[in-house]
PDB file of N, CA and C in Angstrom:
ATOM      1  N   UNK A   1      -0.731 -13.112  -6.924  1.00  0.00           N
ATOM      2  CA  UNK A   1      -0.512 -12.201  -5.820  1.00  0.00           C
ATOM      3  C   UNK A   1      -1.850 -11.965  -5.130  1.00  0.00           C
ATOM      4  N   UNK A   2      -1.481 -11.326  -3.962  1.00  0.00           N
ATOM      5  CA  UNK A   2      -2.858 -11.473  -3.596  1.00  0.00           C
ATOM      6  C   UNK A   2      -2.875 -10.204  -2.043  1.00  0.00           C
ATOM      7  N   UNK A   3      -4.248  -9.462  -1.697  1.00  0.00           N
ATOM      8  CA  UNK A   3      -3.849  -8.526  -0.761  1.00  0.00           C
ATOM      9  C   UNK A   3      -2.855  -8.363   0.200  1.00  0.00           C
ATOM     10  N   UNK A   4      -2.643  -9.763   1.304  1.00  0.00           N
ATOM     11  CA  UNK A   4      -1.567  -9.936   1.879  1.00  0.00           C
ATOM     12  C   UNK A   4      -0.237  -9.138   1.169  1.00  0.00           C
ATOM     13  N   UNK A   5      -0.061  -9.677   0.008  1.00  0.00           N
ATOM     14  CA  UNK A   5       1.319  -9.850  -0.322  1.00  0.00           C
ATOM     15  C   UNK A   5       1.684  -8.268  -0.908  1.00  0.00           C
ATOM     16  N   UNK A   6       0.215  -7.816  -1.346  1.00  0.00           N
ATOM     17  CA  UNK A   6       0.620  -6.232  -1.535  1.00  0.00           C
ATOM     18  C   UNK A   6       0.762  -5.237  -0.531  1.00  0.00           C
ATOM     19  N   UNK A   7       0.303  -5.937   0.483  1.00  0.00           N
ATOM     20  CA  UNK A   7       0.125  -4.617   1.794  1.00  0.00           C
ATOM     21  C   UNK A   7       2.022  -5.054   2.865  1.00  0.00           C
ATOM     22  N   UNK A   8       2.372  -6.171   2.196  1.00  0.00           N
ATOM     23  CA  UNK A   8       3.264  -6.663   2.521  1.00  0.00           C
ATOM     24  C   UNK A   8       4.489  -5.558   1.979  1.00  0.00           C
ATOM     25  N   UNK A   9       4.249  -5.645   0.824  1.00  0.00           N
ATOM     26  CA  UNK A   9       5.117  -4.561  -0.306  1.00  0.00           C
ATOM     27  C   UNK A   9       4.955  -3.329   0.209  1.00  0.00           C
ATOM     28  N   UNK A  10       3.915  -2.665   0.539  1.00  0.00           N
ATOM     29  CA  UNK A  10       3.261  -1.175   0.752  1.00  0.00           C
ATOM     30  C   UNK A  10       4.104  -0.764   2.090  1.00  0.00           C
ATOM     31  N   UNK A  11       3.932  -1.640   2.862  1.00  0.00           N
ATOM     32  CA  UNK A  11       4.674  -1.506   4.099  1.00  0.00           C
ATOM     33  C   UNK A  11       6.218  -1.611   4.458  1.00  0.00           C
ATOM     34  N   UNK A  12       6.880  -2.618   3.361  1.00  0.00           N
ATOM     35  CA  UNK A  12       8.460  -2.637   3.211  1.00  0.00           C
ATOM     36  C   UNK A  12       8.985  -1.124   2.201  1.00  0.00           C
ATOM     37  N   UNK A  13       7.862  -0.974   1.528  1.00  0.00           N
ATOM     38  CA  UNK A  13       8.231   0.237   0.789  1.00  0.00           C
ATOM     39  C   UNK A  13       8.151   1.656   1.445  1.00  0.00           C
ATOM     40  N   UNK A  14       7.342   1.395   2.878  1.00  0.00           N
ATOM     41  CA  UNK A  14       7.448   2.278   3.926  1.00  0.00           C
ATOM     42  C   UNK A  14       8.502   2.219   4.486  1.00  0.00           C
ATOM     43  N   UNK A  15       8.782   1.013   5.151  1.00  0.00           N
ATOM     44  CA  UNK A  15       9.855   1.188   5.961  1.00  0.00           C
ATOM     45  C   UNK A  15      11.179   1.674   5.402  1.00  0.00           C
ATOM     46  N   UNK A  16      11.504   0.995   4.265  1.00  0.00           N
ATOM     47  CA  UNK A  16      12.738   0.970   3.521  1.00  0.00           C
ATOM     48  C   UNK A  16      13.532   2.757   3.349  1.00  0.00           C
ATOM     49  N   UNK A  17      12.702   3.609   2.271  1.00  0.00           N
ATOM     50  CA  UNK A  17      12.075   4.514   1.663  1.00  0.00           C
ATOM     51  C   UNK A  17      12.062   5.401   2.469  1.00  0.00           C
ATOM     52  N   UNK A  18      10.078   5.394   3.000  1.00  0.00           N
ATOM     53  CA  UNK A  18      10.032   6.257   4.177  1.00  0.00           C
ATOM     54  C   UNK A  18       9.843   7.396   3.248  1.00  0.00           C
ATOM     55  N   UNK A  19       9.362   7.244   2.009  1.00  0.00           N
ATOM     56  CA  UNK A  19       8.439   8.802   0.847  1.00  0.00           C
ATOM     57  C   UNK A  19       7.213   8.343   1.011  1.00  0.00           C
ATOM     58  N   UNK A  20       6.707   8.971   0.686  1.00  0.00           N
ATOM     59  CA  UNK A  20       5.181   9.408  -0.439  1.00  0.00           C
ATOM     60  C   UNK A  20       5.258   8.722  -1.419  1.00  0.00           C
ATOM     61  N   UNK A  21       6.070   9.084  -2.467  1.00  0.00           N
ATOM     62  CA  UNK A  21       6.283   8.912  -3.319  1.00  0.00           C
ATOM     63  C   UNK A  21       7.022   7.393  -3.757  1.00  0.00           C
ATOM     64  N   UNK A  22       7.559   6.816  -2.897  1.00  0.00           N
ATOM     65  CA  UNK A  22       7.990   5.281  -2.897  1.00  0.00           C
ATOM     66  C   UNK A  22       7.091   4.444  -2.783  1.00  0.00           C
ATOM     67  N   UNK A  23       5.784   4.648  -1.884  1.00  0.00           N
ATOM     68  CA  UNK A  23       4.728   4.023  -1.560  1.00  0.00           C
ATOM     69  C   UNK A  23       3.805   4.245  -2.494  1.00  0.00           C
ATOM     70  N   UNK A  24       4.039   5.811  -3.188  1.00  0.00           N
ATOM     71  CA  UNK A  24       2.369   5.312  -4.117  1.00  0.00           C
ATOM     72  C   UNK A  24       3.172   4.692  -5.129  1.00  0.00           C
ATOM     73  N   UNK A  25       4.571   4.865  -6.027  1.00  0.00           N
ATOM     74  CA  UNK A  25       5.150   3.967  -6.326  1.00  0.00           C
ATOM     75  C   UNK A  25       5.181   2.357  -6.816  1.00  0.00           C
ATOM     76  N   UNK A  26       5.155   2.055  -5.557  1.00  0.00           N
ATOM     77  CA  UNK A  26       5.013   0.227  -5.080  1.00  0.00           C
ATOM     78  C   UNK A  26       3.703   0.565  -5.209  1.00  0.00           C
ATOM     79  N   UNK A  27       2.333   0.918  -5.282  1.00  0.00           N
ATOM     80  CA  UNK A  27       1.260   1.001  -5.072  1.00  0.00           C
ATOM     81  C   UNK A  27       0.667   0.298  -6.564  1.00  0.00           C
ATOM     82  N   UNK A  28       1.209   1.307  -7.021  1.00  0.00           N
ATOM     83  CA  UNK A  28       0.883   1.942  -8.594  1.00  0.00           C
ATOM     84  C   UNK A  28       1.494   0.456  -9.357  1.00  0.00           C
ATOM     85  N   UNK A  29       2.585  -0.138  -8.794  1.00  0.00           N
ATOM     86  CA  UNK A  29       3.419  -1.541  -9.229  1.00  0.00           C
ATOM     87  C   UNK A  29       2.588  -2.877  -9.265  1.00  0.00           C
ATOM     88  N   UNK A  30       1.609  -2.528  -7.789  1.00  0.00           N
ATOM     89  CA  UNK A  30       1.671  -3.443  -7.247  1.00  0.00           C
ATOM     90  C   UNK A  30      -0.465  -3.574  -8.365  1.00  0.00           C
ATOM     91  N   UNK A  31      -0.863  -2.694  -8.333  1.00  0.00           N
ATOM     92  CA  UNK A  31      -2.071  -2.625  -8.345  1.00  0.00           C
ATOM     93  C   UNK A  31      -3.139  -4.034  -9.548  1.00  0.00           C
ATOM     94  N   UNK A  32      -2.088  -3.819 -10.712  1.00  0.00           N
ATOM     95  CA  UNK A  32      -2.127  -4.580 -11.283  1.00  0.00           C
ATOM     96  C   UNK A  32      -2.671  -6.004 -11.843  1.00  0.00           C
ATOM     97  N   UNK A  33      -1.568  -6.225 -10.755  1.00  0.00           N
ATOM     98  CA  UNK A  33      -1.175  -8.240 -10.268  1.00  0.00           C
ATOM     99  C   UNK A  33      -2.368  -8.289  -9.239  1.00  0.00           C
ATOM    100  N   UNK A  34      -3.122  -7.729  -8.877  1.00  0.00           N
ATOM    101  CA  UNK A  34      -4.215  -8.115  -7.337  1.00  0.00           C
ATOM    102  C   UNK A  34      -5.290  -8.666  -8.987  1.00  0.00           C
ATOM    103  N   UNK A  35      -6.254  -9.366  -8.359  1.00  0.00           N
ATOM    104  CA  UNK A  35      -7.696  -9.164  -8.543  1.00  0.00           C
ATOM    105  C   UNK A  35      -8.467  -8.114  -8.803  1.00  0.00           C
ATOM    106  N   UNK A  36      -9.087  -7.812  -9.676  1.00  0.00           N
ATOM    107  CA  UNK A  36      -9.667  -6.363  -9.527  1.00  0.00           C
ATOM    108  C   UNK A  36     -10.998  -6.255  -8.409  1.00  0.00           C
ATOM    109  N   UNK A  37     -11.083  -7.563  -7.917  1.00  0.00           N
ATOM    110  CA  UNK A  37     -12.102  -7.167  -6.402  1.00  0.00           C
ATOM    111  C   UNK A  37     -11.426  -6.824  -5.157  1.00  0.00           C
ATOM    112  N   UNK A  38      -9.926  -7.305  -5.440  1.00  0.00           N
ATOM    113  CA  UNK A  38      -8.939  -6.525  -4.065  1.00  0.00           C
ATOM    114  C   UNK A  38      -8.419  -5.276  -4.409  1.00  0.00           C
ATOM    115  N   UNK A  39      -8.665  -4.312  -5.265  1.00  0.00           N
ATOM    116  CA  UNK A  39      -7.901  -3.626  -5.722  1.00  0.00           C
ATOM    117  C   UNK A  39      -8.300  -1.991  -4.974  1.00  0.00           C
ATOM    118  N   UNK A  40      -9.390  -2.513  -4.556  1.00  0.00           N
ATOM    119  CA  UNK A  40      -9.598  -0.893  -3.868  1.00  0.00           C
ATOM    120  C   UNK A  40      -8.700  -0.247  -2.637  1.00  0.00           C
ATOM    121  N   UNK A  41      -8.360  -1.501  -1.946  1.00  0.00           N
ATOM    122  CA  UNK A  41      -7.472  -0.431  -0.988  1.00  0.00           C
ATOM    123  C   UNK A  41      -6.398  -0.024  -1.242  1.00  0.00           C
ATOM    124  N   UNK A  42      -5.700  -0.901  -2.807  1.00  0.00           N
ATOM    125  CA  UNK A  42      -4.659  -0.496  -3.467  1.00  0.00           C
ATOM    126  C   UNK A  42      -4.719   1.017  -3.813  1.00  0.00           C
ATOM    127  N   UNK A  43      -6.151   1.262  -4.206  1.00  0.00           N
ATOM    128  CA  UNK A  43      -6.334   2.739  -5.257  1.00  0.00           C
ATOM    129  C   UNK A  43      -6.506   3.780  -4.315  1.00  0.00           C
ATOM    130  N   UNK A  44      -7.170   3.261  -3.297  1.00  0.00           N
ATOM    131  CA  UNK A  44      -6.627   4.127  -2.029  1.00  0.00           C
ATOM    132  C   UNK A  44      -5.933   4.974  -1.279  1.00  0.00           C
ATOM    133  N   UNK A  45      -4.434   4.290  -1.522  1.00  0.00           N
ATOM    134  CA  UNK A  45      -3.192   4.547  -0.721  1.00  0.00           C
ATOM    135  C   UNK A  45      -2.272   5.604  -2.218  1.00  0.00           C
ATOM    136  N   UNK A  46      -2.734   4.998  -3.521  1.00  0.00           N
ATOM    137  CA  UNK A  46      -2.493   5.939  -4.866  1.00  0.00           C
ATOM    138  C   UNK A  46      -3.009   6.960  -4.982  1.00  0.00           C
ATOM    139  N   UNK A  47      -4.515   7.197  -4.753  1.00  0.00           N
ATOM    140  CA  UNK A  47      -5.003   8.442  -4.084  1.00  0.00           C
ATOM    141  C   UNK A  47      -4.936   9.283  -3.501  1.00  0.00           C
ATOM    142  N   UNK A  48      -4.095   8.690  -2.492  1.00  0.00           N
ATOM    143  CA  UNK A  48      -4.281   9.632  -0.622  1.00  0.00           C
ATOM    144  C   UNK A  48      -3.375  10.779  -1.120  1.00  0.00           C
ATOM    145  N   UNK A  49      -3.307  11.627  -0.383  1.00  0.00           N
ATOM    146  CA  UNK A  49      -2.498  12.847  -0.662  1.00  0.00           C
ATOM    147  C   UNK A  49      -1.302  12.696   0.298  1.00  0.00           C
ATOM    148  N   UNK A  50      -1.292  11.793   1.422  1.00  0.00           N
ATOM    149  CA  UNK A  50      -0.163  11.055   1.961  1.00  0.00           C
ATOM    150  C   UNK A  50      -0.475   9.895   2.516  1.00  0.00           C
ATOM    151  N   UNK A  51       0.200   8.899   0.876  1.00  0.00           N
ATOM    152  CA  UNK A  51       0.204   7.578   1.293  1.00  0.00           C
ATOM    153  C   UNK A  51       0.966   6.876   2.321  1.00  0.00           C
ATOM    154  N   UNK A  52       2.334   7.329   2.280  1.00  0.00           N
ATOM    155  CA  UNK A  52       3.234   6.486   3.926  1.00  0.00           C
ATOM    156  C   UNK A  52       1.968   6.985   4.966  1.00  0.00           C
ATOM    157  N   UNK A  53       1.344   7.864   5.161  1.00  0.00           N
ATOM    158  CA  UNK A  53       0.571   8.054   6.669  1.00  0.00           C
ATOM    159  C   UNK A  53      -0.555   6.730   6.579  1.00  0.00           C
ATOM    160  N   UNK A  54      -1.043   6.880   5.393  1.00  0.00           N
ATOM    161  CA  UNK A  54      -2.351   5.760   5.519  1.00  0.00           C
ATOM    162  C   UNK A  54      -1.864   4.523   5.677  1.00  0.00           C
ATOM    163  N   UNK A  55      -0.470   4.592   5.132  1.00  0.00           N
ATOM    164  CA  UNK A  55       0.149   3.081   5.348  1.00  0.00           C
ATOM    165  C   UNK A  55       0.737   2.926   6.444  1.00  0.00           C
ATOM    166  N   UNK A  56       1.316   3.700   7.102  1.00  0.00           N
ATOM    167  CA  UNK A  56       1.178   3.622   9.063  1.00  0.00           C
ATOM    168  C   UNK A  56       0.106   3.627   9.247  1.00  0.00           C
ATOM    169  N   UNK A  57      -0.947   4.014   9.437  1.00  0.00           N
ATOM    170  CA  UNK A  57      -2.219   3.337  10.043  1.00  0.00           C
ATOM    171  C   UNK A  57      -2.682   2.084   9.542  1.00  0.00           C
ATOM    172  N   UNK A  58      -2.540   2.133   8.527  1.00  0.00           N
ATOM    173  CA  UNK A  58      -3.176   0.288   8.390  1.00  0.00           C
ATOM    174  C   UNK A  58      -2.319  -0.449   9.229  1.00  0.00           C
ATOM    175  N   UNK A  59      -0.715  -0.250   9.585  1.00  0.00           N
ATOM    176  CA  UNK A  59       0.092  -1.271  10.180  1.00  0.00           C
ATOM    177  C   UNK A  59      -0.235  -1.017  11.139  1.00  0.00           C
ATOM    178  N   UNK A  60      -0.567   0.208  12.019  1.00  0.00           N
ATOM    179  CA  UNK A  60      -1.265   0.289  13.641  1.00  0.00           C
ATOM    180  C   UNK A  60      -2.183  -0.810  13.875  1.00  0.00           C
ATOM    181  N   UNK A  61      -2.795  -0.899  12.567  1.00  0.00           N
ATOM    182  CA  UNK A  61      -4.331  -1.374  13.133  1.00  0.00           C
ATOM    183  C   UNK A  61      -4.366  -2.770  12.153  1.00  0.00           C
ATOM    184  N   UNK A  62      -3.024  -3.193  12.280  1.00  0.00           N
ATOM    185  CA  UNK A  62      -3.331  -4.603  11.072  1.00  0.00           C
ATOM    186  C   UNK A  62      -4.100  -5.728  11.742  1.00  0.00           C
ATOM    187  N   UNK A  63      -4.096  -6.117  13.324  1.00  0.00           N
ATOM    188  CA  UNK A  63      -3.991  -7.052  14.048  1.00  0.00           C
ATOM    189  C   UNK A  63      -5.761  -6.800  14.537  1.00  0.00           C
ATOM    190  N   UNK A  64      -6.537  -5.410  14.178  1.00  0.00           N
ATOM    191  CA  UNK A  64      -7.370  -5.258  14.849  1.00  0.00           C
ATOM    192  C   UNK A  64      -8.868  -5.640  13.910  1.00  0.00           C
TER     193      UNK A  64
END
């Protein structure tokens, strides 16, 4: 697995869902299976005190 494929997850687990709690969830699932040199923006979004928001902004700004 690899960042792509988790921010892939982070974001279907947004849309789907649409908690907090679904996203740090898939977060917490997903953190694992990465590399532990990709793993920080994973621990990030497990952190945040509202992960769906940080995970709408990364999708605002995926392209940038």
């Amino acid at each position: 697995m690899n960042l792509t494929d988790a921010t892939l997850i982070l974001l279907l687990a947004a849309r789907i869902h649409g908690t907090h709690e679904a996203v740090r969830a898939s977060a917490k699932s997903v953190v694992k299976k990465l590399p532990r040199s990709k793993r920080d923006l994973i621990y990030k979004v497990i952190d945040s005190r509202s992960p769906l928001d940080l995970v709408d902004y990364l999708a605002e700004n995926l392209d940038t």
